[in-house]
PDB file of N, CA and C in Angstrom:
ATOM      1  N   UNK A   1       0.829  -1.184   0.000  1.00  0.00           N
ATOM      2  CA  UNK A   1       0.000   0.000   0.000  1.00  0.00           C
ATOM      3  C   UNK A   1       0.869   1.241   0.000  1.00  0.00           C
ATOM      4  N   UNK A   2       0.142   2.489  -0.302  1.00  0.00           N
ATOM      5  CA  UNK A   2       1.069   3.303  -0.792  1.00  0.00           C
ATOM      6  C   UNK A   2       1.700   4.162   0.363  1.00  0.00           C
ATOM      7  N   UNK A   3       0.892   3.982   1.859  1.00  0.00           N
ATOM      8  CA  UNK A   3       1.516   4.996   2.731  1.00  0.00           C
ATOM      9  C   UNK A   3       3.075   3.969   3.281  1.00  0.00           C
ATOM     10  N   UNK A   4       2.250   2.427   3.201  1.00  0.00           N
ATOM     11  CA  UNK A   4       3.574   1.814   3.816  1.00  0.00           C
ATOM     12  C   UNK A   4       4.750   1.845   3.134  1.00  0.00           C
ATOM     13  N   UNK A   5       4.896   1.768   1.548  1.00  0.00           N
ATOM     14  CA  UNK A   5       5.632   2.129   0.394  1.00  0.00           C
ATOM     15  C   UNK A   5       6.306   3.772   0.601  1.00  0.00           C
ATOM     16  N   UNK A   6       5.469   4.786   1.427  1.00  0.00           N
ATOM     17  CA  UNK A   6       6.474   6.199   1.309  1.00  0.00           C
ATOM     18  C   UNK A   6       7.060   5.961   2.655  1.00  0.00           C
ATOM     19  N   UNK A   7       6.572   5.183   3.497  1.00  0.00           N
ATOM     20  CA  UNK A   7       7.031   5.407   4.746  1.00  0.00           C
ATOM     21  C   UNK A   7       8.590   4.447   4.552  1.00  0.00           C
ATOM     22  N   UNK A   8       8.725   3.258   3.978  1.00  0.00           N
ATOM     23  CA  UNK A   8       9.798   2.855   3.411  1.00  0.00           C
ATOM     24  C   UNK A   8      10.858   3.587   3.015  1.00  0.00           C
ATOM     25  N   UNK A   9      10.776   4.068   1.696  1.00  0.00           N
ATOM     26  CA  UNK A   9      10.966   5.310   1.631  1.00  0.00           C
ATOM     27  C   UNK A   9      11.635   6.243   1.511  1.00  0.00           C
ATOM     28  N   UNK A  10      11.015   6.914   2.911  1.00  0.00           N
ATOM     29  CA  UNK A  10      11.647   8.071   3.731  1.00  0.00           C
ATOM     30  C   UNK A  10      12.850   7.517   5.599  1.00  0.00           C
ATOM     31  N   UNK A  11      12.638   6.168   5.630  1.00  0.00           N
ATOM     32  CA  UNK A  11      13.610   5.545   6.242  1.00  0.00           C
ATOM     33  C   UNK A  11      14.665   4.800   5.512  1.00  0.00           C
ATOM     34  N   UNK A  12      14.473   5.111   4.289  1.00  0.00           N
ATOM     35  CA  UNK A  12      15.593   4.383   3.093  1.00  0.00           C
ATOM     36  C   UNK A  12      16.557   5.747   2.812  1.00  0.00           C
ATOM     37  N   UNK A  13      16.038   6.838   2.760  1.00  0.00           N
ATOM     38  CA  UNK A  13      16.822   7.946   3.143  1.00  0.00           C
ATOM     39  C   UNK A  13      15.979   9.540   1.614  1.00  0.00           C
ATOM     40  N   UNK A  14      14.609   8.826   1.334  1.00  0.00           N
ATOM     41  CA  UNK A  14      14.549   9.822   0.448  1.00  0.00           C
ATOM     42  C   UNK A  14      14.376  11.397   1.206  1.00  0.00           C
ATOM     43  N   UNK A  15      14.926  12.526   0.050  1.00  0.00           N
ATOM     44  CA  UNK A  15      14.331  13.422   1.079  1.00  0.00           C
ATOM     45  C   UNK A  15      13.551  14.320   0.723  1.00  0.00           C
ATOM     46  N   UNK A  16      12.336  13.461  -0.478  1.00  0.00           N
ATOM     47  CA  UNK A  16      10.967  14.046  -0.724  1.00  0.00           C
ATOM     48  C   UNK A  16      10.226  13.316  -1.425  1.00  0.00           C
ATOM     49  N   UNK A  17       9.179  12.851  -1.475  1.00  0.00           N
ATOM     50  CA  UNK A  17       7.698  12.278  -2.125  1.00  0.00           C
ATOM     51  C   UNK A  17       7.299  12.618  -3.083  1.00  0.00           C
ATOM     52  N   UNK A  18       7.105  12.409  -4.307  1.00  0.00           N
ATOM     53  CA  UNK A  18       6.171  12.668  -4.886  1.00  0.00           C
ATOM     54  C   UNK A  18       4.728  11.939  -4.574  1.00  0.00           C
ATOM     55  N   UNK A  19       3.542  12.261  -4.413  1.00  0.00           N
ATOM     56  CA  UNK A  19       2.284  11.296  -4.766  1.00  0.00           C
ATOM     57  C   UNK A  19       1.728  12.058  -5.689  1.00  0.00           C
ATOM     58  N   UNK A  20       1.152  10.947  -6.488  1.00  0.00           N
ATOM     59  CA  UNK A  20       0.065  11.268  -8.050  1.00  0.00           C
ATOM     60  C   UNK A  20      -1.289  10.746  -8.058  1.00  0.00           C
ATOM     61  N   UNK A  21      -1.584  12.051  -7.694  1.00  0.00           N
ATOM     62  CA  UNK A  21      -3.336  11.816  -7.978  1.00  0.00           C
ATOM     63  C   UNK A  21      -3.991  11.319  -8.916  1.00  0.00           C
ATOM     64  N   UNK A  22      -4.476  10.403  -9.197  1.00  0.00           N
ATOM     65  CA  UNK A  22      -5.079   9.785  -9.814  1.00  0.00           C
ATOM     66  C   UNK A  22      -5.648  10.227 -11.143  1.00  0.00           C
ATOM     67  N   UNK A  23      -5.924  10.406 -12.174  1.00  0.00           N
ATOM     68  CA  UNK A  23      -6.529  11.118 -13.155  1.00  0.00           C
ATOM     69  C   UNK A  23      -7.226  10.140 -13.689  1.00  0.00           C
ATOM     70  N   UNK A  24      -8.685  10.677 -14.834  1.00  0.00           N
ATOM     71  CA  UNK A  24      -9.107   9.309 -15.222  1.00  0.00           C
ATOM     72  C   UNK A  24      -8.555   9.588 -16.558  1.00  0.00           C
ATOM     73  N   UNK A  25      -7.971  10.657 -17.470  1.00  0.00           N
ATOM     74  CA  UNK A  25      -7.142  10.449 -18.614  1.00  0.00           C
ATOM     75  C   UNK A  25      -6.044  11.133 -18.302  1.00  0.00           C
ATOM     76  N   UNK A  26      -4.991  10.518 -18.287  1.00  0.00           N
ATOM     77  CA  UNK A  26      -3.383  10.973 -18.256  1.00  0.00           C
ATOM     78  C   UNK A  26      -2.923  11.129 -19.430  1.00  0.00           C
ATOM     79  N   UNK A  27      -3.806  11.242 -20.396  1.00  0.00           N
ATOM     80  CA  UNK A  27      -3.008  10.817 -21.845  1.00  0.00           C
ATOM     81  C   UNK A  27      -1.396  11.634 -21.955  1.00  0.00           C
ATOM     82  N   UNK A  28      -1.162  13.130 -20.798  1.00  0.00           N
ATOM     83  CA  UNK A  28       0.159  13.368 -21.308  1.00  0.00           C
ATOM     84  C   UNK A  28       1.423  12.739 -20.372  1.00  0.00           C
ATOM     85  N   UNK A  29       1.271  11.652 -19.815  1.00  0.00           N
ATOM     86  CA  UNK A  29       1.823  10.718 -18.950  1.00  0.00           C
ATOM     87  C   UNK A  29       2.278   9.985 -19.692  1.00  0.00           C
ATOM     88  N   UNK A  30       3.621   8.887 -19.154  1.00  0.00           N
ATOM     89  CA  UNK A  30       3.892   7.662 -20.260  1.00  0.00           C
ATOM     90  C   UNK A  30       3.295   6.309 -19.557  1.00  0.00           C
ATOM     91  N   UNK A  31       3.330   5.578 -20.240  1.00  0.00           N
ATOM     92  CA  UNK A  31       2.958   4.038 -20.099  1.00  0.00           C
ATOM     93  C   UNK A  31       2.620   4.062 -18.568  1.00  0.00           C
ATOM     94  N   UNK A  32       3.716   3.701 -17.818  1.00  0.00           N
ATOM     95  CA  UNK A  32       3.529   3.596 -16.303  1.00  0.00           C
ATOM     96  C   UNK A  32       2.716   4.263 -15.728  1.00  0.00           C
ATOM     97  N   UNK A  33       2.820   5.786 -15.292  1.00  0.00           N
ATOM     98  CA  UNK A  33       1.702   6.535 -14.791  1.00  0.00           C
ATOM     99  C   UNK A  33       0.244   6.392 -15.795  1.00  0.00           C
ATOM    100  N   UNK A  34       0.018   6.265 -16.841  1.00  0.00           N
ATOM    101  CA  UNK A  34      -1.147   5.926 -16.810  1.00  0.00           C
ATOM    102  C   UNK A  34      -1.836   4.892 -16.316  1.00  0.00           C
ATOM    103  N   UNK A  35      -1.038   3.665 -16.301  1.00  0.00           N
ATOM    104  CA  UNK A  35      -1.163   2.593 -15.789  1.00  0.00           C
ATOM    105  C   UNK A  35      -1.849   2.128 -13.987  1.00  0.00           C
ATOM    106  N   UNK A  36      -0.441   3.620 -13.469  1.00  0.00           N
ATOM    107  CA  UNK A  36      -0.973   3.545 -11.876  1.00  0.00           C
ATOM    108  C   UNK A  36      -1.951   4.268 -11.799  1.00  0.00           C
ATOM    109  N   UNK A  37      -2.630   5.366 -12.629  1.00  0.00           N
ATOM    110  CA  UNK A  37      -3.556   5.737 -12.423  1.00  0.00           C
ATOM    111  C   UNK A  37      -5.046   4.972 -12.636  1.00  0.00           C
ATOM    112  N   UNK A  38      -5.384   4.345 -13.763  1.00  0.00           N
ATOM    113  CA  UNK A  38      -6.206   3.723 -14.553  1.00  0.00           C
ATOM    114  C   UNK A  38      -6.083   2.444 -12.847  1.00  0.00           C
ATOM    115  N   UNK A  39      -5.270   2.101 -12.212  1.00  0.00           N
ATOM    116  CA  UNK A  39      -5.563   0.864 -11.276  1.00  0.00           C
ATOM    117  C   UNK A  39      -5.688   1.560  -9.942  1.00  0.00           C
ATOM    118  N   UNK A  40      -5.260   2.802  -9.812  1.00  0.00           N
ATOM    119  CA  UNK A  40      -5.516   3.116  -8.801  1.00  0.00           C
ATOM    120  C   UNK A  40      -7.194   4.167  -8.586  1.00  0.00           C
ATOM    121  N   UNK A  41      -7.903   4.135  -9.593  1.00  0.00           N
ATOM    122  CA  UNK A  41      -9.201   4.545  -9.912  1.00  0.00           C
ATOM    123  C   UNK A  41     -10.033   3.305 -10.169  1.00  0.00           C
ATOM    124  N   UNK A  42      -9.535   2.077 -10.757  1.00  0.00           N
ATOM    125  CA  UNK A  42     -10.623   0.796 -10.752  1.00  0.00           C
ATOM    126  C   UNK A  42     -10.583   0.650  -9.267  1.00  0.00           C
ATOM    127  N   UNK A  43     -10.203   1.036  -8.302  1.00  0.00           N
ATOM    128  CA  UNK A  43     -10.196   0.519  -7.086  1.00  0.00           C
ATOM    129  C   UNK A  43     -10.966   1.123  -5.695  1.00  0.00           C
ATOM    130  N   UNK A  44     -11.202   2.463  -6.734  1.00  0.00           N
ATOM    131  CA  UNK A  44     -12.036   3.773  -5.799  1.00  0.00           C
ATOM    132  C   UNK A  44     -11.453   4.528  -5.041  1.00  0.00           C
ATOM    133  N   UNK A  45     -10.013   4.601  -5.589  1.00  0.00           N
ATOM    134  CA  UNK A  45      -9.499   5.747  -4.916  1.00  0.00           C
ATOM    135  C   UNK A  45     -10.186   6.921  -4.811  1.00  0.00           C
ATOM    136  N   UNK A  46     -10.018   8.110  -3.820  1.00  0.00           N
ATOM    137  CA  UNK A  46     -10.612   9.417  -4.403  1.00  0.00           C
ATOM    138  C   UNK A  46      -9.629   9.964  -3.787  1.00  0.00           C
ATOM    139  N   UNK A  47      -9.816  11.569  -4.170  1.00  0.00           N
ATOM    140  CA  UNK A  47      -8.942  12.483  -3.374  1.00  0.00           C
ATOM    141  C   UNK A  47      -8.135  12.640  -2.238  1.00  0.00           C
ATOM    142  N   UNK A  48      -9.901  12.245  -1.098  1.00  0.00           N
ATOM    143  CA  UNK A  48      -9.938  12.539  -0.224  1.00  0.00           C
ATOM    144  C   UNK A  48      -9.237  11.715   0.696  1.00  0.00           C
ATOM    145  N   UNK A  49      -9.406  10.598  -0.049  1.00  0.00           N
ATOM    146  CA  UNK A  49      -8.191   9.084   0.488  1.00  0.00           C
ATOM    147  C   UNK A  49      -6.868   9.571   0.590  1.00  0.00           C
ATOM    148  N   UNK A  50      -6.748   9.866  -0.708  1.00  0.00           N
ATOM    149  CA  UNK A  50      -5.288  10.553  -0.674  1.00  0.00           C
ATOM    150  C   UNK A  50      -4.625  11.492   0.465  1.00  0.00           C
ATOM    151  N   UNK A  51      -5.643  12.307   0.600  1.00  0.00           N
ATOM    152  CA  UNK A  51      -5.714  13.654   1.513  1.00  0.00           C
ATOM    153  C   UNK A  51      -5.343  13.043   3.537  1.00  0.00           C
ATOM    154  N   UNK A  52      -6.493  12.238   3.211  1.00  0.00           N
ATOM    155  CA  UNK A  52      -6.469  11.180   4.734  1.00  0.00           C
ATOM    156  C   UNK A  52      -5.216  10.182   4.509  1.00  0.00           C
ATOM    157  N   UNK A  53      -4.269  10.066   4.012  1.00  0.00           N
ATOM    158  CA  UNK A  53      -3.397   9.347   4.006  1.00  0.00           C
ATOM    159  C   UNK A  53      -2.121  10.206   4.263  1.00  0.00           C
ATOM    160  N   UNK A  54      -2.143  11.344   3.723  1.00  0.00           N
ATOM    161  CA  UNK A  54      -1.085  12.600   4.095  1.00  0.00           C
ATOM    162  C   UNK A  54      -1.260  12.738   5.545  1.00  0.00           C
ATOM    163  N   UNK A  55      -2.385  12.955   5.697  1.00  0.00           N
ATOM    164  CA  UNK A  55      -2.835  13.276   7.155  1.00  0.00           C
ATOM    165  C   UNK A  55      -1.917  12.225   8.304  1.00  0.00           C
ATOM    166  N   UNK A  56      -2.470  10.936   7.961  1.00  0.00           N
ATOM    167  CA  UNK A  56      -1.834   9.782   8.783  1.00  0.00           C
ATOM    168  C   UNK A  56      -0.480   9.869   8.407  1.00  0.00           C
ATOM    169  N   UNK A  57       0.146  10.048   7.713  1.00  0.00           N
ATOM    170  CA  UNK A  57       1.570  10.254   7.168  1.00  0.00           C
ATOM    171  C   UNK A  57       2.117  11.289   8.337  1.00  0.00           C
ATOM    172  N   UNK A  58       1.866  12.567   8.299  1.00  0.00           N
ATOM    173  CA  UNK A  58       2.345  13.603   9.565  1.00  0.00           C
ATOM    174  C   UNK A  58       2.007  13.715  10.676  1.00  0.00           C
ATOM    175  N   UNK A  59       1.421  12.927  11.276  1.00  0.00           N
ATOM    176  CA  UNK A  59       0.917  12.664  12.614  1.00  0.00           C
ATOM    177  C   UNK A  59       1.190  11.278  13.347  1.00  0.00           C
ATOM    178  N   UNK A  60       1.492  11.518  14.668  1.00  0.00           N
ATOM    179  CA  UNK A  60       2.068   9.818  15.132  1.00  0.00           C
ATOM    180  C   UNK A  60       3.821  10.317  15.622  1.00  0.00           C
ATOM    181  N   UNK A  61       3.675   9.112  16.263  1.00  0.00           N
ATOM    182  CA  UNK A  61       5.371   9.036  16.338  1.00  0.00           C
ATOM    183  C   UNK A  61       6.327   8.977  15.812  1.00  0.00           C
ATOM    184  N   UNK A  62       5.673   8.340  14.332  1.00  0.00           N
ATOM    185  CA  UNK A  62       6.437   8.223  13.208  1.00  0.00           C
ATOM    186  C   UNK A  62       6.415   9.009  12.062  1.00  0.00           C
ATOM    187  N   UNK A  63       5.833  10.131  12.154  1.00  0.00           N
ATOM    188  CA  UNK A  63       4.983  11.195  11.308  1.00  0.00           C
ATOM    189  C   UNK A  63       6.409  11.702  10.184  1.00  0.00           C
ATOM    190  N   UNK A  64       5.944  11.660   9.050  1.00  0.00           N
ATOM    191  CA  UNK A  64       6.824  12.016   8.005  1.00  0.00           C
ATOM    192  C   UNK A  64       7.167  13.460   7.799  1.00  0.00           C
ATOM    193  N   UNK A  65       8.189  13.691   8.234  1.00  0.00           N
ATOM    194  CA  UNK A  65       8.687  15.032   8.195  1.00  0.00           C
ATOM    195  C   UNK A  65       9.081  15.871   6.531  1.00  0.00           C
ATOM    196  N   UNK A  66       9.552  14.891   5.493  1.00  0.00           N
ATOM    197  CA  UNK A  66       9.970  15.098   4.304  1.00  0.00           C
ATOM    198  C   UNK A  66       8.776  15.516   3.662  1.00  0.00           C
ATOM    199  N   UNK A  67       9.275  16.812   2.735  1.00  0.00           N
ATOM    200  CA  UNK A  67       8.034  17.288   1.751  1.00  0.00           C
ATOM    201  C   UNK A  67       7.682  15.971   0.838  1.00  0.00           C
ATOM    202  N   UNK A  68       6.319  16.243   0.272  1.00  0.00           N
ATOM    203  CA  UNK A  68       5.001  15.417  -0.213  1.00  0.00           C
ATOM    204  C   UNK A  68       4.447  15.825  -1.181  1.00  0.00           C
ATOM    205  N   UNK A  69       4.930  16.034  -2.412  1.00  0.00           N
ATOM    206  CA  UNK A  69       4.524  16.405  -3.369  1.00  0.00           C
ATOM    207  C   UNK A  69       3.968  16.080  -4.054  1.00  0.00           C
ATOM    208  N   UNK A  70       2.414  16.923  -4.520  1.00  0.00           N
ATOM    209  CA  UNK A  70       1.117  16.073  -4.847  1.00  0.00           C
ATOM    210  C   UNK A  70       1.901  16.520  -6.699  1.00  0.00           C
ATOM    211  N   UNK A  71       1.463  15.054  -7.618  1.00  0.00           N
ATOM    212  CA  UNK A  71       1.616  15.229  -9.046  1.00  0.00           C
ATOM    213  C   UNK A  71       0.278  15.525  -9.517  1.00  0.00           C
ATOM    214  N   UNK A  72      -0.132  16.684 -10.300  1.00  0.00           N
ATOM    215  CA  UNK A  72      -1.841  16.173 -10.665  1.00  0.00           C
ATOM    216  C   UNK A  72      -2.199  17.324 -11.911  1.00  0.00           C
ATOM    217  N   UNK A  73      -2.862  16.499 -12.147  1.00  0.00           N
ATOM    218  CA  UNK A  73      -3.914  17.866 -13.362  1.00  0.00           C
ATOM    219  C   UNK A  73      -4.694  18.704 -13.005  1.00  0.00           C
TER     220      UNK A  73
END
């Protein structure tokens, strides 16, 4: 999942995030990002998931200090 995947990560030593919001046409994306998008929308992602996942990301003991940079249209 994708918070356990940044939280990886950012203890692997990155020292910033991108996340990509979902789009339902990426057409100016290549292969891959359309790909994660198109599966990460059959699945019901929404925004707001996204949004509540940042949230849980900076809060806690383990709260991610590194910028989080949303990709999006």
């Amino acid at each position: 999942n994708t918070e356990r995947y940044i939280r990886v990560m950012v203890k692997a030593g990155a020292d910033m995030v991108e996340i990509g919001i979902p789009f339902s046409d990426p057409t100016a994306e290549g292969p891959v990002i359309q790909e994660a998008s198109t599966r990460a929308l059959s699945t019901g992602v929404k925004i707001n998931d996204i949004f509540d996942m940042v949230r849980r990301l900076r809060t806690g003991e383990e709260a991610v200090t590194v910028p989080l940079v949303f990709m999006t249209y």
